[in-house]
PDB file of N, CA and C in Angstrom:
ATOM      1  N   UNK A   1     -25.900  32.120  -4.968  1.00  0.00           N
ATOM      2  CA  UNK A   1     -26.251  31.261  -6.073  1.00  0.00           C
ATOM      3  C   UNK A   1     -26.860  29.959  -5.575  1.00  0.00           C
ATOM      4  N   UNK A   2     -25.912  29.228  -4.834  1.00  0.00           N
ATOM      5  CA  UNK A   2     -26.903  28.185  -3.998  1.00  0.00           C
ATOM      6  C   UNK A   2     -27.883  28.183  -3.502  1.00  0.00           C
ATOM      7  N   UNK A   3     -28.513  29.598  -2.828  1.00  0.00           N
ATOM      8  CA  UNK A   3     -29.760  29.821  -2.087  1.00  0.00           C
ATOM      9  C   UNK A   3     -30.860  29.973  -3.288  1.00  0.00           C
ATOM     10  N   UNK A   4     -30.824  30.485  -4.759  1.00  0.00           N
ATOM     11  CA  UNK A   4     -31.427  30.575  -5.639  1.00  0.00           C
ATOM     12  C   UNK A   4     -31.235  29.665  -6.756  1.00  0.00           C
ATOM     13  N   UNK A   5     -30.014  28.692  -6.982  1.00  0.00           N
ATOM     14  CA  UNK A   5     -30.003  27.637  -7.563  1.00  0.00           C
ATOM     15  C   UNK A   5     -29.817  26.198  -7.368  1.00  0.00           C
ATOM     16  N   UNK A   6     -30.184  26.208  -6.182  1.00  0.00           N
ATOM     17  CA  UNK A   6     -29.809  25.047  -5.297  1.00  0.00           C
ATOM     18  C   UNK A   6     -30.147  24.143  -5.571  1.00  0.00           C
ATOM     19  N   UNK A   7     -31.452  23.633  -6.591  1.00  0.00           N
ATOM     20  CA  UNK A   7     -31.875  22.124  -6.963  1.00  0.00           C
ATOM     21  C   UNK A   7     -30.965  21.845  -8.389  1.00  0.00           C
ATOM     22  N   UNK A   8     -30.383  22.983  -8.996  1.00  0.00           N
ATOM     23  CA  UNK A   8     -29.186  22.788 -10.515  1.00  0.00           C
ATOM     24  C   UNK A   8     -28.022  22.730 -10.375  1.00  0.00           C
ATOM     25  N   UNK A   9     -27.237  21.670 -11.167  1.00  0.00           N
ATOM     26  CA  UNK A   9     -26.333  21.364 -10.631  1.00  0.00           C
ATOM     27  C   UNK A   9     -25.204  22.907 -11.028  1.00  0.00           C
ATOM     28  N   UNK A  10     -24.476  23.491  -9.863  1.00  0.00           N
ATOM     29  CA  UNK A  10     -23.291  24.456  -9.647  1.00  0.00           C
ATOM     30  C   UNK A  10     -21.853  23.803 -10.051  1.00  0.00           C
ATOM     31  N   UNK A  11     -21.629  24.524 -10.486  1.00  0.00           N
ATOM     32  CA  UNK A  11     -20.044  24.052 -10.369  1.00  0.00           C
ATOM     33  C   UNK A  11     -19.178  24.838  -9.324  1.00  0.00           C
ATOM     34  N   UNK A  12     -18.698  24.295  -8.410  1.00  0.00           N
ATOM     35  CA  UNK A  12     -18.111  25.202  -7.067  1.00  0.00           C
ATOM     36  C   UNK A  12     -16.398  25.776  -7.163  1.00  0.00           C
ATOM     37  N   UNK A  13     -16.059  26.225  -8.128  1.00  0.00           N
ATOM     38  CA  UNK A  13     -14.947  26.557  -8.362  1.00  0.00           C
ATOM     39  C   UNK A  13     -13.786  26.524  -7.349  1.00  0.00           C
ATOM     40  N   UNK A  14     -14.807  27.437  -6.101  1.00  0.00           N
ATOM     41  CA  UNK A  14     -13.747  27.735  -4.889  1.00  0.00           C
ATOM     42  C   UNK A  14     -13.509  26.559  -4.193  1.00  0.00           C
ATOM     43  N   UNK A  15     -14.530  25.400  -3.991  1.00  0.00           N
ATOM     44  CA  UNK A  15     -14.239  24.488  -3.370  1.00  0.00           C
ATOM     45  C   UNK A  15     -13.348  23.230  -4.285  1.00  0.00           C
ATOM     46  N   UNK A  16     -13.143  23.509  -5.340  1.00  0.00           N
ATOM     47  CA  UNK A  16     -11.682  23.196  -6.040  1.00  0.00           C
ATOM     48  C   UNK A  16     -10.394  23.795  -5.844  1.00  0.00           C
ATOM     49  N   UNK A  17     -10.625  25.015  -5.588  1.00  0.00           N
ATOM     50  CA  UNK A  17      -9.579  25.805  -5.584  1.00  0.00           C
ATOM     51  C   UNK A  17      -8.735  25.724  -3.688  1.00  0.00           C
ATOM     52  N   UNK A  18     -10.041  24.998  -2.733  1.00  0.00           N
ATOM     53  CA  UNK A  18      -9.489  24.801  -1.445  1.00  0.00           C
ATOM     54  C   UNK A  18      -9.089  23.534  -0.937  1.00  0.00           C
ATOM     55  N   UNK A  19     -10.094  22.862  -1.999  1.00  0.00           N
ATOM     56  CA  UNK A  19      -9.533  20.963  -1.381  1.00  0.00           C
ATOM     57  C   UNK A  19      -8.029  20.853  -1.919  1.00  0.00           C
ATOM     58  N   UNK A  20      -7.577  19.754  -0.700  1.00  0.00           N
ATOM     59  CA  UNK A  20      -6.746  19.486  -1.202  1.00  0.00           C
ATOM     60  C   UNK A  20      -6.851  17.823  -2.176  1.00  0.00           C
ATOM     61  N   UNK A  21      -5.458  17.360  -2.543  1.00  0.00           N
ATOM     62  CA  UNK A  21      -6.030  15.870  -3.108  1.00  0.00           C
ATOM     63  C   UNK A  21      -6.465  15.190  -2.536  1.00  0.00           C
ATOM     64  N   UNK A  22      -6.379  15.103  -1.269  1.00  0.00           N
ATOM     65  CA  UNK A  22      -6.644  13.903  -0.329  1.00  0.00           C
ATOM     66  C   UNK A  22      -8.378  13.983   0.233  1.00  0.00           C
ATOM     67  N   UNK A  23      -8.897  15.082  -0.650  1.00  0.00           N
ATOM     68  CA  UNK A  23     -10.287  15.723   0.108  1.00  0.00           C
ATOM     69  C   UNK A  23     -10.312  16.629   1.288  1.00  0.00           C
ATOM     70  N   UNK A  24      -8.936  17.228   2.097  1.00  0.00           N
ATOM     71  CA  UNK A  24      -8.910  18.236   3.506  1.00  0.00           C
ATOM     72  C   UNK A  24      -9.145  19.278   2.534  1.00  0.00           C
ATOM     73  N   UNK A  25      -9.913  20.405   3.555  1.00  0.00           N
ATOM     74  CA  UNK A  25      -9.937  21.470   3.205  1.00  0.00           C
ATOM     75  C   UNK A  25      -8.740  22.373   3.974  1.00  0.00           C
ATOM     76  N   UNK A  26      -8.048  23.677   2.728  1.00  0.00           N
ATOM     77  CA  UNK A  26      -6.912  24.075   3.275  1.00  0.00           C
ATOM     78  C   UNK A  26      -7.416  25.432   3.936  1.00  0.00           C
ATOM     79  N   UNK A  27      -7.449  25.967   5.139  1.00  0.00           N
ATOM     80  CA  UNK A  27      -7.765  26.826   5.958  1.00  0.00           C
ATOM     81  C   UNK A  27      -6.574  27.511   6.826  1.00  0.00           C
ATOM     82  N   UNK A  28      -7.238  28.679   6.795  1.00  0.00           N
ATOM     83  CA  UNK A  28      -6.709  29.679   7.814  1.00  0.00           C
ATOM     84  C   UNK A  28      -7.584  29.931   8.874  1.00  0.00           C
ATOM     85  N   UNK A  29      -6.953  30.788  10.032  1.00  0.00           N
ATOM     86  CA  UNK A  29      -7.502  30.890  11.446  1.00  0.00           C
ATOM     87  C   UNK A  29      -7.337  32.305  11.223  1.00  0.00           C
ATOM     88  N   UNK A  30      -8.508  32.868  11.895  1.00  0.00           N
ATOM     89  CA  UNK A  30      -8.712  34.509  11.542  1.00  0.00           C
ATOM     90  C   UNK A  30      -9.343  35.036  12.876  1.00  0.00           C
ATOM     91  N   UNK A  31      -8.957  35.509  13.915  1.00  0.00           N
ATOM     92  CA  UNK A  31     -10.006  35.404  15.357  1.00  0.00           C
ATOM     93  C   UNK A  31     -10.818  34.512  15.596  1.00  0.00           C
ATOM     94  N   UNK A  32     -10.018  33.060  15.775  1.00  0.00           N
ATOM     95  CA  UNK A  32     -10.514  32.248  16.683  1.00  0.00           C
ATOM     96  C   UNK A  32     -11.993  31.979  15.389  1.00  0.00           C
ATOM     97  N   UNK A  33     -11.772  31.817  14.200  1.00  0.00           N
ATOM     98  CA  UNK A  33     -12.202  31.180  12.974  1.00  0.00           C
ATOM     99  C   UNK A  33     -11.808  31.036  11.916  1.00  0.00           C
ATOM    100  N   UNK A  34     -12.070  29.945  11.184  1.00  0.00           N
ATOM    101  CA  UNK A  34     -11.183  29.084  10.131  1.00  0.00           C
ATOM    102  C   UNK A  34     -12.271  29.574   9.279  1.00  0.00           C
ATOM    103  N   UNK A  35     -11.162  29.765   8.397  1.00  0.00           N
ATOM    104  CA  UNK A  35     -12.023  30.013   6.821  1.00  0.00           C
ATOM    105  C   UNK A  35     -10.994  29.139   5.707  1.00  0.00           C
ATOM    106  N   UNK A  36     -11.790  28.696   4.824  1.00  0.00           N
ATOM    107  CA  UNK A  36     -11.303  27.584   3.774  1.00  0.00           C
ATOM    108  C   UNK A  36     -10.143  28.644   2.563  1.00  0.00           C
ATOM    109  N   UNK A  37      -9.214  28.863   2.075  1.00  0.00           N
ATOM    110  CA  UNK A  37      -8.869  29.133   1.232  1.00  0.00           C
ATOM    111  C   UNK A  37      -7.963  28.328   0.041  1.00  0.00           C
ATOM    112  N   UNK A  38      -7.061  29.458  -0.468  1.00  0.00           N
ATOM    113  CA  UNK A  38      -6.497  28.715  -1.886  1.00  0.00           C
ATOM    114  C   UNK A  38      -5.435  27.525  -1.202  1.00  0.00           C
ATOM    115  N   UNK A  39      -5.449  26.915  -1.746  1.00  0.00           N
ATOM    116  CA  UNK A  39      -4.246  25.768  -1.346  1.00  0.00           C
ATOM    117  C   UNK A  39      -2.923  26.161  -1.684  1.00  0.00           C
ATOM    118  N   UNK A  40      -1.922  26.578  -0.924  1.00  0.00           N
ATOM    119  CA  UNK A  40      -0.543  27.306  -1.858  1.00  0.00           C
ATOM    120  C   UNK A  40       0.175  26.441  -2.876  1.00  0.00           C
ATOM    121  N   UNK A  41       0.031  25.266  -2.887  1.00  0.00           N
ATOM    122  CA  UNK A  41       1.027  24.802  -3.927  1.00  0.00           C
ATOM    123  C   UNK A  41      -0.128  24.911  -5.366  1.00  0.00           C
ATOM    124  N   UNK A  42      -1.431  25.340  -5.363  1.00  0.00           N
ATOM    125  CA  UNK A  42      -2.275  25.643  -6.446  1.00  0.00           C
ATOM    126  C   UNK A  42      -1.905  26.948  -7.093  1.00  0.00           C
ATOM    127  N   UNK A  43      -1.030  27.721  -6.621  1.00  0.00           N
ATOM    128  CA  UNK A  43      -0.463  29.229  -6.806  1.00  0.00           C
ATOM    129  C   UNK A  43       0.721  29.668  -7.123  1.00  0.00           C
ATOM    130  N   UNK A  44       1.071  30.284  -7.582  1.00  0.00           N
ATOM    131  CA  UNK A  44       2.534  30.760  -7.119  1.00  0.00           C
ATOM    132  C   UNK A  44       2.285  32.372  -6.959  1.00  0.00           C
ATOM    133  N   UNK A  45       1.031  33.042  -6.694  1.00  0.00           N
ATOM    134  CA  UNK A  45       1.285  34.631  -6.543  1.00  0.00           C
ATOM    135  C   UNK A  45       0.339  34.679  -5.038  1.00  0.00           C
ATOM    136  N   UNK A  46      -0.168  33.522  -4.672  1.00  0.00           N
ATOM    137  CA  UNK A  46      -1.459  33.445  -3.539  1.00  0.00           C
ATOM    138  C   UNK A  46      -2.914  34.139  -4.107  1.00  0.00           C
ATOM    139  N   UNK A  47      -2.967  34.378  -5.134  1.00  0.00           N
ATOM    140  CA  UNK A  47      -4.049  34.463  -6.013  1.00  0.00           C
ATOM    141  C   UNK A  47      -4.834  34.336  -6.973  1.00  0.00           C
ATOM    142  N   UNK A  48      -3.453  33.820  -7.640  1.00  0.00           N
ATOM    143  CA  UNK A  48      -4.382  32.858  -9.148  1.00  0.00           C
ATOM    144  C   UNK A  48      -4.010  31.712  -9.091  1.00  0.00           C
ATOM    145  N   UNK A  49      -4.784  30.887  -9.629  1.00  0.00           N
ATOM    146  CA  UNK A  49      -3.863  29.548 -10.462  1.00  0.00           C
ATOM    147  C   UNK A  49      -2.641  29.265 -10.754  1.00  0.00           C
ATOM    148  N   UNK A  50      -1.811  28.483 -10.655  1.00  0.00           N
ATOM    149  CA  UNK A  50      -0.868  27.937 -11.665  1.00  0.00           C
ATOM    150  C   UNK A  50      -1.288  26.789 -12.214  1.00  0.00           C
ATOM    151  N   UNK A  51      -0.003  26.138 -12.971  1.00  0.00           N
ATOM    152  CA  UNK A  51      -0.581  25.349 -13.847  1.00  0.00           C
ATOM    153  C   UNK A  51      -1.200  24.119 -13.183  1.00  0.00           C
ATOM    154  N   UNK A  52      -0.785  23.481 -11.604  1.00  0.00           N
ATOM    155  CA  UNK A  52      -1.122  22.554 -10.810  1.00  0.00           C
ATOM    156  C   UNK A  52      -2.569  22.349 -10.618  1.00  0.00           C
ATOM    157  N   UNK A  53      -2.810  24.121  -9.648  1.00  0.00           N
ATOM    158  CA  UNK A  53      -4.168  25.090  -9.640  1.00  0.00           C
ATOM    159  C   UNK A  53      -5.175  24.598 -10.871  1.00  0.00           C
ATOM    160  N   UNK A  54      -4.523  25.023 -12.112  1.00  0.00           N
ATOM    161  CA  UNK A  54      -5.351  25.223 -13.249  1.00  0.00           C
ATOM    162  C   UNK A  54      -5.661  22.938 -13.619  1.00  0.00           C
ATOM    163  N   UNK A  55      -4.954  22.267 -13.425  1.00  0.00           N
ATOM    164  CA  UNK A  55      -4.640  21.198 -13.666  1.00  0.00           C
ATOM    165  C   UNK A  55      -6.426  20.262 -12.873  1.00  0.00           C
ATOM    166  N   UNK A  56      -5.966  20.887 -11.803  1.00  0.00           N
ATOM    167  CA  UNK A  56      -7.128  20.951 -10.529  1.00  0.00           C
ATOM    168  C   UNK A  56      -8.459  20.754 -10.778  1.00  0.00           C
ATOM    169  N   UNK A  57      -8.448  22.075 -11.305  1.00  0.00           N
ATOM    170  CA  UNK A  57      -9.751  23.189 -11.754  1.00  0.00           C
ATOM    171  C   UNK A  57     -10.277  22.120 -12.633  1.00  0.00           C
ATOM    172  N   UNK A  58      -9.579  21.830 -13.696  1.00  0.00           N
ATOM    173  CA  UNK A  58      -9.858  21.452 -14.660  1.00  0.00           C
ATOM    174  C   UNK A  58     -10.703  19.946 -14.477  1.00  0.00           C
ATOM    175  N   UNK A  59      -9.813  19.195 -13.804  1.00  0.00           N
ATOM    176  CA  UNK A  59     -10.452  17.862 -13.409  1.00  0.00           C
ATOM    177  C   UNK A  59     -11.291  17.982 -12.733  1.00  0.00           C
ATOM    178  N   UNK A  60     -11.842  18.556 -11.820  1.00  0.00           N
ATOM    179  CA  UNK A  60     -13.140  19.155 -11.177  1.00  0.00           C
ATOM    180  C   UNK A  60     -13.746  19.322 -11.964  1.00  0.00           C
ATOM    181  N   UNK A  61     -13.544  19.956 -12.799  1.00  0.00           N
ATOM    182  CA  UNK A  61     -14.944  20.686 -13.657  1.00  0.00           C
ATOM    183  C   UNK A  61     -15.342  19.371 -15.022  1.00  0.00           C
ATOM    184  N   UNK A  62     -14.440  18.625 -15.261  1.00  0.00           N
ATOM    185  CA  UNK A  62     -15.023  17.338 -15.941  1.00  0.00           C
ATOM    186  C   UNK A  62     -15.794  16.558 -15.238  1.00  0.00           C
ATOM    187  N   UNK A  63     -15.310  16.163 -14.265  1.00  0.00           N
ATOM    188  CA  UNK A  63     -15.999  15.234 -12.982  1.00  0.00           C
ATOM    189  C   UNK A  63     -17.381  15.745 -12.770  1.00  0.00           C
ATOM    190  N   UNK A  64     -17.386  17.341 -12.661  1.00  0.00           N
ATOM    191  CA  UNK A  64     -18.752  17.820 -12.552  1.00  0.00           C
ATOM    192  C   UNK A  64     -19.622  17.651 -13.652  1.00  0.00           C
ATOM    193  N   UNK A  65     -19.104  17.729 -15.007  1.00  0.00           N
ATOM    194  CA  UNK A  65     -20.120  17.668 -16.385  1.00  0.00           C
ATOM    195  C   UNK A  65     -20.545  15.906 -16.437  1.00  0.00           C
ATOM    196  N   UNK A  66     -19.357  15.498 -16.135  1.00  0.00           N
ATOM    197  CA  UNK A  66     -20.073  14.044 -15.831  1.00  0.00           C
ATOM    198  C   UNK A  66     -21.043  13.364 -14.999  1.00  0.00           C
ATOM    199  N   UNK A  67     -20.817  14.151 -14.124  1.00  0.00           N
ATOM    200  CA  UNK A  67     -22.306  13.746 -13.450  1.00  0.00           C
ATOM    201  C   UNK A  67     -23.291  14.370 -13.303  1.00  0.00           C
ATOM    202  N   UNK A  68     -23.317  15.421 -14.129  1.00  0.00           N
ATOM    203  CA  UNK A  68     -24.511  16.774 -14.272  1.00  0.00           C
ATOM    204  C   UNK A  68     -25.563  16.143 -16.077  1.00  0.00           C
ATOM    205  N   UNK A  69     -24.414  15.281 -16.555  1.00  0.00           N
ATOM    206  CA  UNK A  69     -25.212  14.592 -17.965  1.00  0.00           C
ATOM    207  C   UNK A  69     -25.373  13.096 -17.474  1.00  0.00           C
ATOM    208  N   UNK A  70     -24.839  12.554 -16.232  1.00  0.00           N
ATOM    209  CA  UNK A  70     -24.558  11.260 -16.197  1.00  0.00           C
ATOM    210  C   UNK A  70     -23.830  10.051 -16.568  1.00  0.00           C
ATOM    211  N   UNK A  71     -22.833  10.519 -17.189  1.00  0.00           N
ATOM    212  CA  UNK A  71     -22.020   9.999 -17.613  1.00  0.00           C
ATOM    213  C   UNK A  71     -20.650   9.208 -16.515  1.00  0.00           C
ATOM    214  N   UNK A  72     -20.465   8.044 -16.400  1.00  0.00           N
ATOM    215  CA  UNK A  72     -19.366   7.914 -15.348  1.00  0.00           C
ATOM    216  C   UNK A  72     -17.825   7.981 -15.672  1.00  0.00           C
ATOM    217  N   UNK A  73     -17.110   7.749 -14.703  1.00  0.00           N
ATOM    218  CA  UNK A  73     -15.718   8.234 -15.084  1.00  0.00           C
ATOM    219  C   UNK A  73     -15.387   7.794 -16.119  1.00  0.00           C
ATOM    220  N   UNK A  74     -15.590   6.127 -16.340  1.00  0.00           N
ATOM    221  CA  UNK A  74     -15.541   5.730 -17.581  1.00  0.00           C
ATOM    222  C   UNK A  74     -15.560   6.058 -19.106  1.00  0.00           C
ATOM    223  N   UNK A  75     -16.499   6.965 -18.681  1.00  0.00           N
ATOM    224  CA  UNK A  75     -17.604   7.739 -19.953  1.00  0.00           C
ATOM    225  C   UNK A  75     -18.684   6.788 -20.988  1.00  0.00           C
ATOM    226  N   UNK A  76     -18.998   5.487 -20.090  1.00  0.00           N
ATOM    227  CA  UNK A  76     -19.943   4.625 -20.630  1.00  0.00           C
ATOM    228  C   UNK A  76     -21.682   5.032 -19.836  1.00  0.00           C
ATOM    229  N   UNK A  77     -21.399   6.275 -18.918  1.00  0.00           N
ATOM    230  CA  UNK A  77     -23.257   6.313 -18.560  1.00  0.00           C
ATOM    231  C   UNK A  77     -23.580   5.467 -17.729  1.00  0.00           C
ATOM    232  N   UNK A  78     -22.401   4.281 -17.013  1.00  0.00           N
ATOM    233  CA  UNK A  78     -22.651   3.599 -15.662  1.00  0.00           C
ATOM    234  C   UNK A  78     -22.629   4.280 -14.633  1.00  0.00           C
TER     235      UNK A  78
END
């Protein structure tokens, strides 16, 4: 999607679903390589959401409409 929508703004779900609050990404080591995954306290099955997860998601994805219309956190368009 990035390679074919790359100048519109995406919403990156997974990279909500791996940051943590502080901005680290939460990773595993797989032969001597790290790959980004779910953050466990975002879960309680290691595959979906919980409500923390979903809490997450959610504020991500406002943050993103706000600056995809321009609008700032505020919601005054500064």
């Amino acid at each position: 999607m990035l390679a074919r929508f790359g100048g519109e703004p995406i919403f990156d779900l997974a990279r909500a679903e791996f940051s943590r609050a502080d901005g680290h990404v939460y990773q595993f080591n797989y032969r001597g390589e790290s790959y980004p995954c779910l953050v466990p306290e975002y879960s309680s099955d290691g595959g979906h959401l919980n409500q923390a997860g979903l809490g997450v998601a959610a504020a991500e994805f406002l943050s993103f409409l706000r600056r995809a219309v321009g609008v700032s956190e505020h919601g005054n368009g500064d």
